[in-house]
Protein backbone atom coordinates (compact mmCIF):
# COMPACT_ATOMS: atom_id res chain seq x y z
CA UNK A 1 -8.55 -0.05 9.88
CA UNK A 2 -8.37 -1.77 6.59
CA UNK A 3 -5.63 -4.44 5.68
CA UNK A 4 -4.23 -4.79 2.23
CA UNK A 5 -4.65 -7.78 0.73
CA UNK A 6 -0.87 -9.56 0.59
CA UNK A 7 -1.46 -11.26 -3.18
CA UNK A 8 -1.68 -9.34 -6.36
CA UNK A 9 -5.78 -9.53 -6.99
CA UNK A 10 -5.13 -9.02 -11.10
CA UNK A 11 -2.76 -12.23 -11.33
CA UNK A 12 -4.88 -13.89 -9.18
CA UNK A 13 -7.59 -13.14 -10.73
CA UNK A 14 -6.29 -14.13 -14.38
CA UNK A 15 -5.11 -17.33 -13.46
CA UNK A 16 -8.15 -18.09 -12.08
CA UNK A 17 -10.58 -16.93 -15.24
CA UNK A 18 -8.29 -18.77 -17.78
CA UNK A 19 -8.94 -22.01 -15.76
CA UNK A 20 -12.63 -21.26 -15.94
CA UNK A 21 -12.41 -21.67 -19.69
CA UNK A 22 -14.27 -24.93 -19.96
CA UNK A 23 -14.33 -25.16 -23.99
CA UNK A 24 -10.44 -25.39 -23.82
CA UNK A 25 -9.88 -22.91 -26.30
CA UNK A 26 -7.52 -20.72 -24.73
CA UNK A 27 -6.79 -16.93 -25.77
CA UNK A 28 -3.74 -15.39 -25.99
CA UNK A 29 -2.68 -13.25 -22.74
CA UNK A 30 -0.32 -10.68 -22.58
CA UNK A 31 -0.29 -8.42 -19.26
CA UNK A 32 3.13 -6.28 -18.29
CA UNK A 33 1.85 -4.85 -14.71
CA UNK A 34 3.36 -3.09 -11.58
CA UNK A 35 3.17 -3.55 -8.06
CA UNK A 36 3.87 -1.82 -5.17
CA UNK A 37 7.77 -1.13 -4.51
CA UNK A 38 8.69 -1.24 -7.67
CA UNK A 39 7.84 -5.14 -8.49
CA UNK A 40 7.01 -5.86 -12.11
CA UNK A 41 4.75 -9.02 -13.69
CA UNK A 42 4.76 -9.80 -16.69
CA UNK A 43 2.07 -12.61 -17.73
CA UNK A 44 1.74 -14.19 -21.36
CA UNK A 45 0.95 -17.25 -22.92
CA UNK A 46 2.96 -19.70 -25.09
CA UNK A 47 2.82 -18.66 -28.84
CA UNK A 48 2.59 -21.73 -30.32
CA UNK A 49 0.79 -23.43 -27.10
CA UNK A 50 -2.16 -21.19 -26.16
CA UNK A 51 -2.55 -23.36 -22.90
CA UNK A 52 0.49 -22.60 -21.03
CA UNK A 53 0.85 -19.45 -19.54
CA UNK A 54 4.22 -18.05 -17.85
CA UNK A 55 4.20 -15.26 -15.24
CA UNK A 56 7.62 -13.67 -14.60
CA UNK A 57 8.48 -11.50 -11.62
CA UNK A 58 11.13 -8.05 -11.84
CA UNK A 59 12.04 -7.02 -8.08
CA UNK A 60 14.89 -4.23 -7.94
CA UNK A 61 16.45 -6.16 -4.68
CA UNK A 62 16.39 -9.56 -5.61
CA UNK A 63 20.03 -10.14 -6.00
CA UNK A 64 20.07 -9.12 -1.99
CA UNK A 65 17.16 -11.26 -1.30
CA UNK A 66 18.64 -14.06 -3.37
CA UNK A 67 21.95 -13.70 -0.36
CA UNK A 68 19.31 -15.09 2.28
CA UNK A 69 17.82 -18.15 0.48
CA UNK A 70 15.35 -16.37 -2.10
CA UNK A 71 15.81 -18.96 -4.66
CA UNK A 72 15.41 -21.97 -2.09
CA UNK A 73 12.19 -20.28 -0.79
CA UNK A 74 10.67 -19.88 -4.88
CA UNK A 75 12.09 -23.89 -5.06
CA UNK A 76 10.22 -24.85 -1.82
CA UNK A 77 6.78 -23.07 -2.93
CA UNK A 78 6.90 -23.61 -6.55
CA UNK A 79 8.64 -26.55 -7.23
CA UNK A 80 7.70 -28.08 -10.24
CA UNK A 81 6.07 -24.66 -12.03
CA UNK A 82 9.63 -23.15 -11.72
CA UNK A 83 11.01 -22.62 -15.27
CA UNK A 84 13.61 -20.79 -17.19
CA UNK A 85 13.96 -17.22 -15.94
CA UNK A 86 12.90 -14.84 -18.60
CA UNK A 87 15.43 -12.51 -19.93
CA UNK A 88 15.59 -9.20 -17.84
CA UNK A 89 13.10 -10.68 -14.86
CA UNK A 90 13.92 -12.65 -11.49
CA UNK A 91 11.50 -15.35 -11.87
CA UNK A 92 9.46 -17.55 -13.79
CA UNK A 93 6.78 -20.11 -13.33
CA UNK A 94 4.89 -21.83 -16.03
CA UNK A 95 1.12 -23.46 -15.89
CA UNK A 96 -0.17 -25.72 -17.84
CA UNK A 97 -4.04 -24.76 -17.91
CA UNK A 98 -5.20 -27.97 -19.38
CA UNK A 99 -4.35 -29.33 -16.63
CA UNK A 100 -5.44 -27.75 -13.43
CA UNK A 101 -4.77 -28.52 -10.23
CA UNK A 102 -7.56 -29.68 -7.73
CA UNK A 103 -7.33 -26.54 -5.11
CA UNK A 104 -7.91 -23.93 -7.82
CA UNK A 105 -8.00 -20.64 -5.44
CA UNK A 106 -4.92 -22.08 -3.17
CA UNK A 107 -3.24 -22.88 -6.37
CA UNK A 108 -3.83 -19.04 -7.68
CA UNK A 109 -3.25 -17.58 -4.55
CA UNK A 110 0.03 -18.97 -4.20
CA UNK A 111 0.86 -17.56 -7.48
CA UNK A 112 0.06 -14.12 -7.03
CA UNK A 113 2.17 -14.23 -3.77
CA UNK A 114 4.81 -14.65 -5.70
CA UNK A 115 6.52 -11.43 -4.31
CA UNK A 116 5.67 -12.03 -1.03
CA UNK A 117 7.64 -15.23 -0.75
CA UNK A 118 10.87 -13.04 -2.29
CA UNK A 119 10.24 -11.34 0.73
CA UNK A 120 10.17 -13.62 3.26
CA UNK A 121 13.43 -15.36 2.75
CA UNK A 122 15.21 -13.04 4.93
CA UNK A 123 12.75 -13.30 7.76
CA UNK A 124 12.96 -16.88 7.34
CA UNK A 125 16.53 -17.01 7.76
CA UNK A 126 16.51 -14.53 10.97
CA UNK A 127 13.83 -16.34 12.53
CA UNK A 128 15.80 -19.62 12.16
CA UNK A 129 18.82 -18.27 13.86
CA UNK A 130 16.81 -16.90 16.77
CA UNK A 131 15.44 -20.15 17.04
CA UNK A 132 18.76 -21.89 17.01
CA UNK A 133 20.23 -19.36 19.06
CA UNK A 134 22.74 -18.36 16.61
CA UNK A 135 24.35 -14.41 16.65
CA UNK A 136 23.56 -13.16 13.28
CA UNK A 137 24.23 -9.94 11.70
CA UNK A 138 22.31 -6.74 10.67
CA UNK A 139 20.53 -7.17 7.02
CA UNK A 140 19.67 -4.51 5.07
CA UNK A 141 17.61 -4.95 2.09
CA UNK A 142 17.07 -1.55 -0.26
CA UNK A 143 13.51 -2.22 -1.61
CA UNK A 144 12.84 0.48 -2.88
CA UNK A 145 14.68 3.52 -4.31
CA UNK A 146 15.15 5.57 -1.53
CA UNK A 147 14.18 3.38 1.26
CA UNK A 148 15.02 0.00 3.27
CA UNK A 149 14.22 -2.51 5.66
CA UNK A 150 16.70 -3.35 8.19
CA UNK A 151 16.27 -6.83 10.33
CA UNK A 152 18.53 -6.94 13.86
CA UNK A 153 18.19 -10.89 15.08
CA UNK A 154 19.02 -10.56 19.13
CA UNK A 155 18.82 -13.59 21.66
CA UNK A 156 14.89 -13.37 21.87
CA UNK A 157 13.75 -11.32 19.10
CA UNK A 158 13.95 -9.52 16.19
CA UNK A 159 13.74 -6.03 15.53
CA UNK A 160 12.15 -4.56 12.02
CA UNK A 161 13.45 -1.28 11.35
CA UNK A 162 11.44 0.51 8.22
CA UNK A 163 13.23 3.93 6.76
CA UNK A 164 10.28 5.83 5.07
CA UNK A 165 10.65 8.52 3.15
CA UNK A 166 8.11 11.01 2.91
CA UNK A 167 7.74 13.36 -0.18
CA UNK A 168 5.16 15.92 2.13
CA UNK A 169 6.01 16.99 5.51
CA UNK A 170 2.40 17.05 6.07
CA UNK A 171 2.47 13.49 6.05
CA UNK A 172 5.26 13.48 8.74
CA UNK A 173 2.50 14.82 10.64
CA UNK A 174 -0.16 12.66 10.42
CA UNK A 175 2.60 9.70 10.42
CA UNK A 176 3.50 10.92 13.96
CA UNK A 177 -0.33 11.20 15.08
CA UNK A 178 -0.79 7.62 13.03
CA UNK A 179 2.03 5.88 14.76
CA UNK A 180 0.97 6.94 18.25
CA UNK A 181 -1.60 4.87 17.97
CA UNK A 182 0.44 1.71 17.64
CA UNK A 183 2.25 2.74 20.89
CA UNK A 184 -1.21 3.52 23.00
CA UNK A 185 -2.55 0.16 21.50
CA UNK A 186 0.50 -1.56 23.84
CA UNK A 187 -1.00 -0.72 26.78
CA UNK A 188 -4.28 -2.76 26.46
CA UNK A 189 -2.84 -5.34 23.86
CA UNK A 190 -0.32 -7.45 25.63
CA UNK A 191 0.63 -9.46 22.80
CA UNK A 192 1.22 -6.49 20.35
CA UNK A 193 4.72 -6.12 19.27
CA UNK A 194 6.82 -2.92 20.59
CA UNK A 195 6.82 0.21 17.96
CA UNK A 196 8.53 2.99 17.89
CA UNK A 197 8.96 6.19 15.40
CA UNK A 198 12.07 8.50 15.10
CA UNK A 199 12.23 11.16 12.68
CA UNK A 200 15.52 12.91 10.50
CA UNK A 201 17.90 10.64 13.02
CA UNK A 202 17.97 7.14 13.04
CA UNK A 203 17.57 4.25 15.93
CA UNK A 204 20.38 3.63 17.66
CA UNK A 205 20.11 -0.18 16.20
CA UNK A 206 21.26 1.43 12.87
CA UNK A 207 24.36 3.00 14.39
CA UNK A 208 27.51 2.45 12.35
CA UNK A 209 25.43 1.89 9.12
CA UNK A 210 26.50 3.43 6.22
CA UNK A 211 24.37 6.04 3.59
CA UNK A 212 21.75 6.04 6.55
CA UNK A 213 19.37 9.44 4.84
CA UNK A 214 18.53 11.83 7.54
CA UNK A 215 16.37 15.30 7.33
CA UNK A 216 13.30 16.47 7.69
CA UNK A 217 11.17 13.99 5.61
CA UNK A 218 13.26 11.19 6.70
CA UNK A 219 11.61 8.62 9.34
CA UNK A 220 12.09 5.44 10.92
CA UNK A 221 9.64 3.26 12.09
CA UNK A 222 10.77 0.08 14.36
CA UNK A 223 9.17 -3.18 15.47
CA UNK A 224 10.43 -5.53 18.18
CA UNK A 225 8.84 -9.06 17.26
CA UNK A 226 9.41 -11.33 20.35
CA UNK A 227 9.12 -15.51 21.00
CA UNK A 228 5.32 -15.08 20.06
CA UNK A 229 5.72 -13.41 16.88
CA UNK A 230 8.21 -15.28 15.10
CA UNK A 231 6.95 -19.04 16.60
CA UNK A 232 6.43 -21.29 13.57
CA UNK A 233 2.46 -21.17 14.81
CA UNK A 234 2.04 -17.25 13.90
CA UNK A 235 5.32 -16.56 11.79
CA UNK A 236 3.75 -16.52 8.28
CA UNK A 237 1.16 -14.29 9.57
CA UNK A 238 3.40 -11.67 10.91
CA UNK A 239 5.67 -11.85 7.89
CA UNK A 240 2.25 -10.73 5.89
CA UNK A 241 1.77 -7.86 8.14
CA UNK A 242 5.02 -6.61 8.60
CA UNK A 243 6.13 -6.86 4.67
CA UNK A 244 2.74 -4.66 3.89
CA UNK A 245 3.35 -2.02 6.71
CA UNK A 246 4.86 0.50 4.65
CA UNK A 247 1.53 0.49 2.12
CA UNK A 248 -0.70 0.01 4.77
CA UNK A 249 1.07 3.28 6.23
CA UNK A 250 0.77 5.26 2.95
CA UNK A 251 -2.76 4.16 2.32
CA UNK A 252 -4.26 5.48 5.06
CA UNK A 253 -2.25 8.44 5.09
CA UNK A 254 -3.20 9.27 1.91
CA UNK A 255 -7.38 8.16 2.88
CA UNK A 256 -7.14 10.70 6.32
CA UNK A 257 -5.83 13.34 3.84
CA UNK A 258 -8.58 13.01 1.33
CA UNK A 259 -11.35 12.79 4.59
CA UNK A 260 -10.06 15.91 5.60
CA UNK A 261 -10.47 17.80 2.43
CA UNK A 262 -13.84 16.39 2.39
CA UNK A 263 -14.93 17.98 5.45
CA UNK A 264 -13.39 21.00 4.86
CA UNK A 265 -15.11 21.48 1.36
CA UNK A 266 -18.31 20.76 3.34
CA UNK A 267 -17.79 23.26 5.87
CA UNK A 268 -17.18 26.22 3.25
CA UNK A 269 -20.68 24.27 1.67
CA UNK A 270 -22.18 25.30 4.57
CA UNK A 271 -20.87 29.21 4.99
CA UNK A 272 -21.77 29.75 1.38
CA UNK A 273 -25.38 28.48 2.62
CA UNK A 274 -25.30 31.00 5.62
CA UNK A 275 -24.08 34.31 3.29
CA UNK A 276 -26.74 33.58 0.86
CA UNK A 277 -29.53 33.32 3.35
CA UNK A 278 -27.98 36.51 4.52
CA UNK A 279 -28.55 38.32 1.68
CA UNK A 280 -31.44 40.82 1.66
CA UNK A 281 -34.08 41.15 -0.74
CA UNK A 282 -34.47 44.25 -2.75
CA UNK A 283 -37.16 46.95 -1.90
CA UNK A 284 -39.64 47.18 -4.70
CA UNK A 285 -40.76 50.98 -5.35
CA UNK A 286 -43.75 49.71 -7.34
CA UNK A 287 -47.28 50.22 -6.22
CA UNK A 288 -50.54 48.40 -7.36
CA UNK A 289 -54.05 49.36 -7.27
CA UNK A 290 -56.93 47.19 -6.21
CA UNK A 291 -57.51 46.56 -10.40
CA UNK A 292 -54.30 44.77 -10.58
CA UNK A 293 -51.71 47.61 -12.20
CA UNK A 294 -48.97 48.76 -11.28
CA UNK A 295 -47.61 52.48 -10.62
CA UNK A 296 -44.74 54.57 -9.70
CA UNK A 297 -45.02 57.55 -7.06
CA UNK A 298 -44.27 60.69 -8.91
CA UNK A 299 -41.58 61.41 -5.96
CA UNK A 300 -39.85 58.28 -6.17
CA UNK A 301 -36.47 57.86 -8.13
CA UNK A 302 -36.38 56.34 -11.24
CA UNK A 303 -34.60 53.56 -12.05
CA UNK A 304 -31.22 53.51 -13.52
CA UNK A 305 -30.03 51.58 -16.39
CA UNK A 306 -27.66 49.59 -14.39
CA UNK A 307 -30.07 48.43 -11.69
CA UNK A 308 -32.99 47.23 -14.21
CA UNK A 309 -29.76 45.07 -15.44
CA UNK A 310 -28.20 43.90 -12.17
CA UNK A 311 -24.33 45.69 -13.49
């Protein structure tokens, strides 16, 4: 199955063919883009400066992120890029392009993961109280709209608890079929973290939770990450995969849907095929002689208007 990539490929991407500009004649830039749940970019350049460019970062829950150490996670990463917020966004970095840093991909990688790192401060600070063998409380953290992610810290793990809301109960469907497939991989992959899928209730790790939604196109999707998971060795990793679960979810929902439409237009294809090869050829009442013409028996009907014109 395909992974999503965890950066945003069109900052990246920008960053990295404004550095390329070896004349050092820099254009103007201005990009206002989206991103998945809801995240918005905005990247320009410096009107009177054509060589420093700012990107800026909108995320609808950053004021709950901020709660778990969001702004010392953009400090740690950023550092020295950090700059005045821009008015109505969460975040700001600014780049001088004249002066690029050595590690040019690294350098625009790190950029582009700019909402990945909002992210992560809340697994960072649930992982560090596992470690530390702290009891620490349930966080919820409304990413999007009409859905969450909810992070339970016990003694040895951590359990990831995604509400999804689905706009088609036929994607309920293949969600269910989707999802059993994370539970069957288990059994031959001992190393896989625990998953499990409940649908219109929640888990019982959400009881006493408030404004919990519940019906028919309401699921929940839970991960247990144990010692292995969140060990400094693989934790940035599984932070990656677990923040891009819920895309990586829709995506292929969305691909099995269009596969099966595309067998099922073959398939009628193929039964159109079949009717027209069963259609039988008219019976010609016309006669020729051994010269070449034609002739009609003086017993045979003659034709009708409509038939010479196929009505």
């Amino acid at each position: 199955m395909l992974l999503l990539e965890y950066h945003n490929k069109i900052i990246k991407d920008t960053i990295l063919e404004k550095f390329d500009q070896a004349d050092g004649k820099f254009d103007s830039v201005e990009i206002l883009l989206a991103d998945f749940d809801g995240v918005t970019f905005h990247v320009f350049t410096d009107q009177n400066s054509k060589n420093i460019l700012f990107v800026s970062m909108s995320m609808k829950c950053y004021s709950e992120l901020r709660k778990y150490g969001a702004d010392k996670v953009m400090q740690d990463k950023y550092g020295k890029y950090l700059t005045s917020t821009e008015a109505n966004y969460d975040v700001t970095v600014q780049i001088d392009l004249a002066q690029p840093p050595q590690d040019r991909e690294k350098f625009a990688t790190d950029i582009a993961l700019m909402k990945r790192h909002a992210l992560a401060a809340p697994f960072y600070s649930v992982f560090a109280d596992i470690e530390a063998k702290k009891p620490g409380q349930l966080i919820e953290i409304r990413y999007r709209d009409e859905e969450a992610f909810y992070l339970k810290p016990e003694t040895d793990r951590c359990i990831v608890i995604f509400s999804i809301q689905f706009k088609d109960l036929d994607d309920v469907v293949f969600a269910k079929v989707f999802l059993q497939e994370y539970q069957d991989a288990r059994r031959t992959m001992s190393n896989a973290p625990s998953v499990t899928y409940s649908q219109k209730e929640p888990p019982m790790e959400l009881r006493g939770v408030k404004n919990l939604r519940v019906g028919e196109h309401q699921g929940y999707v839970s991960f247990v990450l144990f010692q292995p998971h969140i060990a400094a060795a693989k934790r940035e990793r599984t932070i990656d995969n677990i923040q891009t679960f819920r895309n990586y979810l829709h995506y292929h929902l969305k691909c099995s849907k269009a596969y099966l439409h595309t067998r099922m237009r073959n398939r009628v294809r193929t039964f159109l095929q079949v009717l027209n090869r069963a259609k039988s050829a008219p019976e010609s009442t016309e006669k020729k002689t051994a010269s070449g013409r034609t002739f009609r028996r003086a017993d045979d009907p003659a034709p009708s208007i409509n038939s010479e014109y196929n009505i």
